[in-house]
Protein backbone atom coordinates (compact mmCIF):
# COMPACT_ATOMS: atom_id res chain seq x y z
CA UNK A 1 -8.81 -15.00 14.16
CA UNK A 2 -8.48 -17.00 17.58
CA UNK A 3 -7.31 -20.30 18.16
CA UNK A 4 -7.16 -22.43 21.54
CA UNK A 5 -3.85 -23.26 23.12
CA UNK A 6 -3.75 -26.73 25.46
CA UNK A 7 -4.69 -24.98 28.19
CA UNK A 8 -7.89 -23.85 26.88
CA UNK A 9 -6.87 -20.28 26.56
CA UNK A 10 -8.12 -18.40 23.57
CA UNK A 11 -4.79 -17.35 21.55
CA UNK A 12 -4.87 -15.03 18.44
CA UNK A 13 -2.97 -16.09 15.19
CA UNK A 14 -0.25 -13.46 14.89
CA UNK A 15 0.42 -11.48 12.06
CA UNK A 16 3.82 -9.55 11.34
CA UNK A 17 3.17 -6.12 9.51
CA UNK A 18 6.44 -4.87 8.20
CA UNK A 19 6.17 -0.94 7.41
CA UNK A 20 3.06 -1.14 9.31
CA UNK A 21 4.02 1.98 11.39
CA UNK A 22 3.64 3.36 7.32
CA UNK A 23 0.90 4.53 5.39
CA UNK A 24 -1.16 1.55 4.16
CA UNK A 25 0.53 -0.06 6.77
CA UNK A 26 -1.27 1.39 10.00
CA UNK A 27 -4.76 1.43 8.15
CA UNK A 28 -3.87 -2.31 7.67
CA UNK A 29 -2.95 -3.23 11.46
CA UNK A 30 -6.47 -1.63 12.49
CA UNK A 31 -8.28 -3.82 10.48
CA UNK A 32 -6.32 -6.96 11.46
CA UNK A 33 -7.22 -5.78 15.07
CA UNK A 34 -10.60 -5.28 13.78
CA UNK A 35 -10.75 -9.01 12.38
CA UNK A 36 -9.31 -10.53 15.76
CA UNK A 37 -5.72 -10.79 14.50
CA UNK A 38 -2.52 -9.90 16.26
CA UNK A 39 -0.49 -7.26 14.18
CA UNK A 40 3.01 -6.77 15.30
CA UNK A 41 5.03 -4.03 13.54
CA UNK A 42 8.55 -4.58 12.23
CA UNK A 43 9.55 -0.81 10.87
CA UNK A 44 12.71 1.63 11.54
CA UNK A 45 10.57 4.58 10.30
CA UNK A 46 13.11 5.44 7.67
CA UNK A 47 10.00 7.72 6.22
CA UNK A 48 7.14 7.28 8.61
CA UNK A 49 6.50 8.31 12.53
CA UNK A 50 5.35 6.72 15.66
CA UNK A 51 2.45 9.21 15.43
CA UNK A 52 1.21 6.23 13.57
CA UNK A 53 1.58 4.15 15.98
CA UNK A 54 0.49 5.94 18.14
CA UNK A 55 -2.68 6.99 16.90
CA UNK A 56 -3.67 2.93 15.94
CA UNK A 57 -3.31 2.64 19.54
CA UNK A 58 -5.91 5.45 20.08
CA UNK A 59 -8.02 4.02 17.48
CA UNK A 60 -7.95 0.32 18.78
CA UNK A 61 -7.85 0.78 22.73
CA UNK A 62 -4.68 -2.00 22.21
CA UNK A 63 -1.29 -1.55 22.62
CA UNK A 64 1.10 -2.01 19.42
CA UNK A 65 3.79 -4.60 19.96
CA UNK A 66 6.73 -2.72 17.81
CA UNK A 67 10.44 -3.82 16.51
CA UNK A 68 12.78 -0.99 15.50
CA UNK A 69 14.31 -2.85 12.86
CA UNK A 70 15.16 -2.76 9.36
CA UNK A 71 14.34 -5.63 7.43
CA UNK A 72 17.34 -5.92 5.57
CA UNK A 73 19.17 -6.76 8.52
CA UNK A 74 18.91 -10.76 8.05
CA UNK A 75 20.11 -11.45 11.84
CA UNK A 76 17.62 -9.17 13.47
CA UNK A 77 14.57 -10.24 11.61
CA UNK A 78 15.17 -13.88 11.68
CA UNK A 79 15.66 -13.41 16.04
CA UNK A 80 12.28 -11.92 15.63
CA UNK A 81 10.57 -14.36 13.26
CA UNK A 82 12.16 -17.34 15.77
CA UNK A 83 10.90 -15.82 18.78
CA UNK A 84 7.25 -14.71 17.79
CA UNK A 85 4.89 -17.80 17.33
CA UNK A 86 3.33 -15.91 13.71
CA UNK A 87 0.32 -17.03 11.74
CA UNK A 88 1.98 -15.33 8.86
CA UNK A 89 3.47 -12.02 7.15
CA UNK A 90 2.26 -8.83 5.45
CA UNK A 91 5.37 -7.41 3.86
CA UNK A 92 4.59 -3.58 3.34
CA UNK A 93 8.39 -2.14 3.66
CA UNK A 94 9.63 -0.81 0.68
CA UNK A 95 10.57 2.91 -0.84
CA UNK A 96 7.39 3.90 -2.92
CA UNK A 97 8.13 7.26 -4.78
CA UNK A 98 8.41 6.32 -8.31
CA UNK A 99 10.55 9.78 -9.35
CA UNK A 100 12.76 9.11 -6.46
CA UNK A 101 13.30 5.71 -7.86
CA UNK A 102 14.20 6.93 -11.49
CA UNK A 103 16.61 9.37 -10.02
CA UNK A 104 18.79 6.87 -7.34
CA UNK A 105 17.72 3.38 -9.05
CA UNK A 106 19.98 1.73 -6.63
CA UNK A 107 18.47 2.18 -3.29
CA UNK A 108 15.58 0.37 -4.64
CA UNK A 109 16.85 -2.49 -5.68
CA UNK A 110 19.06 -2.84 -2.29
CA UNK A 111 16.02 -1.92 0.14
CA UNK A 112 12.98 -3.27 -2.00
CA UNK A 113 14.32 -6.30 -3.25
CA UNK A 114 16.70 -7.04 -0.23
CA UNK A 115 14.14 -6.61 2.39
CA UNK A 116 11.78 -9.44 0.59
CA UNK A 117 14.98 -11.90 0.17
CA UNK A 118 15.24 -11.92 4.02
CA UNK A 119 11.55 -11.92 4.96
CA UNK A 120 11.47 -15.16 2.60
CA UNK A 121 14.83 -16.35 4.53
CA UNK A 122 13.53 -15.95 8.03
CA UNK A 123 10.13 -17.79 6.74
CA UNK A 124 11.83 -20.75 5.78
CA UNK A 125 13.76 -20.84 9.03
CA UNK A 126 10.80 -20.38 10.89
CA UNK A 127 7.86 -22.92 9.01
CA UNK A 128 6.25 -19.31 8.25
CA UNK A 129 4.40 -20.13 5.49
CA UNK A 130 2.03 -17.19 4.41
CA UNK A 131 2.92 -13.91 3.09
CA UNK A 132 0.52 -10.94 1.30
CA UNK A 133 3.41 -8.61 -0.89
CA UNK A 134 2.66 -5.19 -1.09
CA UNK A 135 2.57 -4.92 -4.77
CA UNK A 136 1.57 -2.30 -7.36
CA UNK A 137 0.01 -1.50 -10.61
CA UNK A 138 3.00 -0.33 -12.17
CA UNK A 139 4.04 -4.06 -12.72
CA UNK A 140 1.77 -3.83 -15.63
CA UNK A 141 3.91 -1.17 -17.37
CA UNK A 142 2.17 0.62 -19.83
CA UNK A 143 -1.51 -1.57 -20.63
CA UNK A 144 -2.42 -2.19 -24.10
CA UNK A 145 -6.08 -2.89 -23.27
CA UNK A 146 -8.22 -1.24 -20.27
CA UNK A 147 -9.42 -2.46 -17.66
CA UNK A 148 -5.88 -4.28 -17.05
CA UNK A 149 -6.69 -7.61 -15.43
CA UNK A 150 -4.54 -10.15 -13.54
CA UNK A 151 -3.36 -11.87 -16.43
CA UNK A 152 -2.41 -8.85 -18.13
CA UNK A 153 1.67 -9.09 -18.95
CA UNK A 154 3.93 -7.42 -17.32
CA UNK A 155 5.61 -5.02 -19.89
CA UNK A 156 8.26 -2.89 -19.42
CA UNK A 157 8.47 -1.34 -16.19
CA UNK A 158 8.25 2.58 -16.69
CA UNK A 159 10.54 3.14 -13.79
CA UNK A 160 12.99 1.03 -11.06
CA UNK A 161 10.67 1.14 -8.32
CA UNK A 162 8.28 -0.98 -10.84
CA UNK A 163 10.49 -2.77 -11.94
CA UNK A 164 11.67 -4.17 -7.85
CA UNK A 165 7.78 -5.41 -8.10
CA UNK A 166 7.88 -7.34 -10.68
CA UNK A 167 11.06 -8.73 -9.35
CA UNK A 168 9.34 -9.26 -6.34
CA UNK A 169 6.40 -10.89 -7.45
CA UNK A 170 8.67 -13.65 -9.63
CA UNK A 171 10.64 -13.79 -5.92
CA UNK A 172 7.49 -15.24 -4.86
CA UNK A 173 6.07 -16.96 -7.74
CA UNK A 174 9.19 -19.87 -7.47
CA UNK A 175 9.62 -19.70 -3.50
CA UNK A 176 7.91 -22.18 -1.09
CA UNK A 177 5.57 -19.61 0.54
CA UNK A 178 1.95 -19.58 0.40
CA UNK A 179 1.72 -15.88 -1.30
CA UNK A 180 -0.83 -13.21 -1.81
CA UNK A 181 0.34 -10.38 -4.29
CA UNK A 182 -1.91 -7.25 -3.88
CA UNK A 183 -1.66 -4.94 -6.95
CA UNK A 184 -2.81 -1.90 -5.55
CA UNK A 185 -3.69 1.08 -8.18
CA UNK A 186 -3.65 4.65 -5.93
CA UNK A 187 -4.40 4.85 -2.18
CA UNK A 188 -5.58 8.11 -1.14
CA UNK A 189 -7.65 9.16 1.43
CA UNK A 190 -7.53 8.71 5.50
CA UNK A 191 -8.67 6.92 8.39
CA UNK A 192 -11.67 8.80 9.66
CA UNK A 193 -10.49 9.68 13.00
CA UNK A 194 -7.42 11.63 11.33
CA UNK A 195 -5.08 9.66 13.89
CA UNK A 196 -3.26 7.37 11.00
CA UNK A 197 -2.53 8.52 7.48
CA UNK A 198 0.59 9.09 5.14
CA UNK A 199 3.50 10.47 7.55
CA UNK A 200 6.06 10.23 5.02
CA UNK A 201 9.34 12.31 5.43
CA UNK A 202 10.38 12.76 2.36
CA UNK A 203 8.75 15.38 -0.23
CA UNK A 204 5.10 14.25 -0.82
CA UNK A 205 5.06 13.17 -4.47
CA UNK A 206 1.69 11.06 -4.96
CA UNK A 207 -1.04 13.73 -6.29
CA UNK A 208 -3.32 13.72 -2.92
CA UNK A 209 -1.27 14.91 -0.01
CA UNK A 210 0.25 17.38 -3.03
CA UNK A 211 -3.31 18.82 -3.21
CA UNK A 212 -3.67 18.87 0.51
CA UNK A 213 -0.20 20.43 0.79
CA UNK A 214 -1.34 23.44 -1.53
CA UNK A 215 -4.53 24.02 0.67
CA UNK A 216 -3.37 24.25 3.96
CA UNK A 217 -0.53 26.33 2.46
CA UNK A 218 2.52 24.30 2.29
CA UNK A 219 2.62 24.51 -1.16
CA UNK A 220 1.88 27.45 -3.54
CA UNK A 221 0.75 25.46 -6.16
CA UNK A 222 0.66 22.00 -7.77
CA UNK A 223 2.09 21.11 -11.06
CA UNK A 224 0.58 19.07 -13.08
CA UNK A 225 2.56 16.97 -15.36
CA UNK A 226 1.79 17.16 -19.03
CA UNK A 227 -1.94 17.80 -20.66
CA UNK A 228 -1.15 16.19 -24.54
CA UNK A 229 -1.81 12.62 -23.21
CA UNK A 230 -4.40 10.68 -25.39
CA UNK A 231 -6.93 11.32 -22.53
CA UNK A 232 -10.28 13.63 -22.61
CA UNK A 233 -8.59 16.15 -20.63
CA UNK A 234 -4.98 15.12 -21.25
CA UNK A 235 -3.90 13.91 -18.45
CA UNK A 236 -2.93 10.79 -17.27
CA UNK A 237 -5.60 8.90 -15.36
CA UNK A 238 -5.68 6.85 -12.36
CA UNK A 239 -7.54 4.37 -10.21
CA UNK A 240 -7.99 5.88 -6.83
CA UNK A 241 -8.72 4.00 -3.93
CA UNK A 242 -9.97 4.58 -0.17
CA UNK A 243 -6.97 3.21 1.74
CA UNK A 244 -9.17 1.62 4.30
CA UNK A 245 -10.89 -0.22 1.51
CA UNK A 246 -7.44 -0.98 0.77
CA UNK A 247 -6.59 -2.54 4.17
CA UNK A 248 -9.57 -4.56 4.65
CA UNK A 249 -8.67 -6.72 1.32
CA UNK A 250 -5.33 -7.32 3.39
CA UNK A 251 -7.38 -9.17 6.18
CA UNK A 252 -9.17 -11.21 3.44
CA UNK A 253 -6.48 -12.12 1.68
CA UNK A 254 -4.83 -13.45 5.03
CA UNK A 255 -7.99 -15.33 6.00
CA UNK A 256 -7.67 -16.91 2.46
CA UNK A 257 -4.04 -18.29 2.72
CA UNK A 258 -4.84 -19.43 6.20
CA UNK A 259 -7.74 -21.20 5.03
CA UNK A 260 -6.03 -22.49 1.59
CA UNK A 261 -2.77 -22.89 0.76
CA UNK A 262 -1.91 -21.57 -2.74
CA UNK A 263 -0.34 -18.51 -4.84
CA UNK A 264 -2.66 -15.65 -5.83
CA UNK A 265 -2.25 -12.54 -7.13
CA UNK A 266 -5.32 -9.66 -7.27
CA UNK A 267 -6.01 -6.35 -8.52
CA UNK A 268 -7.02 -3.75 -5.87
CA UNK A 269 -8.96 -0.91 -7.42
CA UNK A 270 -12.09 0.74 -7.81
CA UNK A 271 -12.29 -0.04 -11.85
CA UNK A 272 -12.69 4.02 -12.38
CA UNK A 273 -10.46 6.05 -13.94
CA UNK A 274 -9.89 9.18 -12.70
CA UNK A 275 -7.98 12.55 -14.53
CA UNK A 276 -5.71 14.44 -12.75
CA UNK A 277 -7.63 17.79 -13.31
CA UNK A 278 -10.71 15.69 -12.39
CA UNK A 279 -9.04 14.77 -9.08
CA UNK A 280 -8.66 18.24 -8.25
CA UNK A 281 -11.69 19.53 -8.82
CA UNK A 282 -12.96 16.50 -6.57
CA UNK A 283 -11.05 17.73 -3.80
CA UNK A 284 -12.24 21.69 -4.33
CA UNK A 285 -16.10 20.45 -4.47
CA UNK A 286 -15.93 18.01 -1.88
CA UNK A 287 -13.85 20.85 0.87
CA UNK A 288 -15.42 23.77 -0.68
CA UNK A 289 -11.63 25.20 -1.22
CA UNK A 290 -9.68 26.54 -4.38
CA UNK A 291 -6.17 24.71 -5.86
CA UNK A 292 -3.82 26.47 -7.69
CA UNK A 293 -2.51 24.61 -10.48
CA UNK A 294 -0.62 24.93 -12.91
CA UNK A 295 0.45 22.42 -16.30
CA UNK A 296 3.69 21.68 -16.84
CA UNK A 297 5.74 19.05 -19.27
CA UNK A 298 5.24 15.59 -18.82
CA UNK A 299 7.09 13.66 -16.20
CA UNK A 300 9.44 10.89 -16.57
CA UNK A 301 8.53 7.54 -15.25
CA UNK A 302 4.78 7.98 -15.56
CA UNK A 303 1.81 5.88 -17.21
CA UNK A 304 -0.61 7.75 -19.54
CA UNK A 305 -3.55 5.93 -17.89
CA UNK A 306 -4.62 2.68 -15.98
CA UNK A 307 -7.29 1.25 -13.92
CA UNK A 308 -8.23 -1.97 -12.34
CA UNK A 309 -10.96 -5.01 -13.41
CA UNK A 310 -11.89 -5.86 -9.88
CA UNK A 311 -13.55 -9.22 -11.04
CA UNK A 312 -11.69 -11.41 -9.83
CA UNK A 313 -10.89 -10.03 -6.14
CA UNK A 314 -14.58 -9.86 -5.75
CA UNK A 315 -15.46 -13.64 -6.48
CA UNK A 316 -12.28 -14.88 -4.89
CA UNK A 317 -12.03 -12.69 -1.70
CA UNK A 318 -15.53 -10.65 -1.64
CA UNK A 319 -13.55 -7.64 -1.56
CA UNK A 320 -15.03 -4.70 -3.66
CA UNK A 321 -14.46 -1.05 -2.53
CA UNK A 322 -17.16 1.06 -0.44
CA UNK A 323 -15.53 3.95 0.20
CA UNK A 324 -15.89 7.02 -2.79
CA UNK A 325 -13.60 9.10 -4.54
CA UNK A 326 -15.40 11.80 -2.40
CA UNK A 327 -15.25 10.43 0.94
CA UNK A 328 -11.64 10.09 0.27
CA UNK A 329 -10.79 13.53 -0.55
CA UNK A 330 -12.38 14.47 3.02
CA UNK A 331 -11.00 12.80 5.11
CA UNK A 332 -7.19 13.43 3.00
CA UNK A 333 -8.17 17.22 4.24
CA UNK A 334 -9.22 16.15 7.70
CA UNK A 335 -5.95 14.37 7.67
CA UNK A 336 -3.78 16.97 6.61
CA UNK A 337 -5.50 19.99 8.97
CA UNK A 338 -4.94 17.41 12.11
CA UNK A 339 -1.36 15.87 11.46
C-alpha cells in the first residue's frame, strides 16, 4: 500500500508487527511486504529467534527494521509508536501454549493482557487508529453447535490463556480503535522456502512440530491425549490451517480497516475437522515416514472438537484458504529437517 508524500515521493503506509520475529508473525511480515506494506517488528524474542528474521530477509530481498522490546514496557513502545509515522498495528505478542497457561495462569494475564493495554495506550497517544488482535478459537470455549460461527458465545474458557482472549477481545470491543479480531483455529505448516517457521524455545506443545519432533528423532514418541471423546476415532478434532493462508487474511484485514473504519471480528479456518490420529497419518502418507504414538489420558485444558464456518471472512474479506492439510504437513517436515 503506497501513498505520496508532498514531495511526490512514493511512501509506504507502515505497519507495526509485534511478535512478528514469531511464528505467524514472520509468515505475516512477508505477505505485508508482498502487498506493498512496511512491516516493522517490535519483539524481545522471549520464545522466538532472529533466524526468523533473518530468513524474511532472505525471502523478501528487504531488510527488517527491528525493536528489541517488550511490549509491556509502556515507555519504550510509546517512544516507538511517536517516532514511526504507522498506518496501523498487528498485535501478535502473546504466550500461546495453552498447558503452560493452566499450569502458571499468572504470566498470562501479566504478558497477554498487559502487552494489549499498552499497545492501545501508545495508539491513543499517537492518532494510531487500526489494530488486527491475534485472537483464537478457544474464545469459544467448548461449542454447542458445529461449525462455530462469529456470533457463537463465548462460554467458559477451558483454560487462562483463553480466557486473556476473550479479555482481549472485550479490551477492544469498548476502546476507540478501529479493530480486526482474527480467530484463528490451528496453524500448522511452513513457509515453502523453510527459512521462517515456528522457532519457539520452549517445549513444542501444538500437535505438528510434536509429530515433526518424533520423525527427525527428537522425540521417541507422541502421546496422544485421550481416545473416549464423542468423536469417530475419539479424539479431539481440530481445524488446521496453512499458516501462510493464515497471514495473507492479516493483509486483508488491514486493507479493510484502512479502507473502512469499523470493529470486526472473523473466523480463520478451513471449516474441516480434522482427528488427531487422522493428522498423523496425514503426515506419514504425505512424507512417506512412520510416527510412533502412543494414547494416553485426556489432557486438561483441551476442547473435544471445533472447527470454523468461514462464511463470513469470505464475503467480507475474500479470504478462503488454498493451501491443504497435505501441503502443510510437507513443508512442517521441510521445516523441521532445515531449522
Amino acid at each position: 500500500m503506497d501513498t505520496w508524500d508532498r514531495k511526490n515521493i512514493l511512501v509506504k503506509k507502515k505497519i507495526i508487527v509485534t511478535g512478528g520475529a514469531g511464528y505467524i508473525g514472520s509468515h505475516t511480515v512477508v505477505e505485508l511486504i508482498a502487498a506493498g506494506f512496511t512491516p516493522i517488528i517490535i519483539d524481545n524474542l522471549c520464545n522466538t529467534s532472529v533466524k526468523n528474521i533473518k530468513g524474511v530477509e532472505k525471502i523478501t530481498g528487504e531488510e527488517i527494521k527491528w525493536y528489541n522490546r517488550d511490549c509491556t514496557n509502556t515507555e519504550e513502545i510509546n517512544k516507538i509508536f511517536s517516532e514511526e509515522k504507522i498506518e496501523g498495528v498487528i498485535h501478535f505478542a502473546a504466550y500461546k501454549s495453552v498447558e503452560e497457561s493452566v499450569q502458571n495462569p499468572q504470566k498470562y494475564y501479566d504478558n497477554n493482557i498487559g502487552s494489549l493495554e499498552v499497545i492501545l495506550e501508545s495508539m491513543r497517544e499517537n492518532n494510531v487508529k487500526n489494530i488486527i488482535f491475534s485472537s483464537s478459537c478457544t474464545v469459544y470455549g467448548s461449542p454447542d453447535i458445529l461449525p462455530v460461527t462469529e456470533n457463537s458465545p463465548f462460554k467458559k474458557a477451558e483454560s487462562p490463556y483463553g480466557e486473556t482472549k476473550q479479555i482481549c477481545e472485550g479490551m477492544l470491543k469498548v476502546d476507540s480503535c478501529n479493530s480486526v479480531s482474527l480467530r484463528y483455529f490451528n496453524p500448522i505448516g511452513s513457509h515453502s522456502s523453510a527459512l521462517i517457521g515456528d522457532c519457539s524455545s520452549d517445549k513444542a506443545n501444538n500437535l505438528i512440530p510434536i509429530i515433526t519432533e518424533v520423525a527427525i528423532g527428537k522425540r521417541k514418541k507422541i502421546t496422544v491425549f485421550g481416545d473416549d471423546y464423542n468423536t469417530p476415532d475419539g479424539t479431539c478434532i481440530r481445524d488446521y490451517i496453512h499458516v501462510v493462508d493464515l497471514a495473507k487474511s492479516h493483509v486483508l484485514a488491514m486493507n479493510l480497516l484502512i479502507n473502512k473504519e469499523g470493529k470486526h471480528d472473523f473466523n480463520i479456518g478451513t471449516g474441516i475437522g480434522v482427528s488427531v490420529i487422522d493428522a498423523i497419518k496425514a503426515f506419514e502418507k504425505t512424507n512417506n515416514l512412520s510416527i510412533n504414538y502412543s494414547i494416553g489420558p485426556r489432557r486438561r485444558g483441551d476442547i473435544e472438537q471445533i472447527y470454523a464456518n468461514g462464511n463470513l471472512v469470505k464475503e467480507k474479506l475474500g479470504w478462503e484458504a488454498k493451501e491443504t492439510l497435505y501441503q502443510a504437513m510437507k513443508s512442517a517436515w521441510e521445516w523441521e529437517k532445515n531449522k
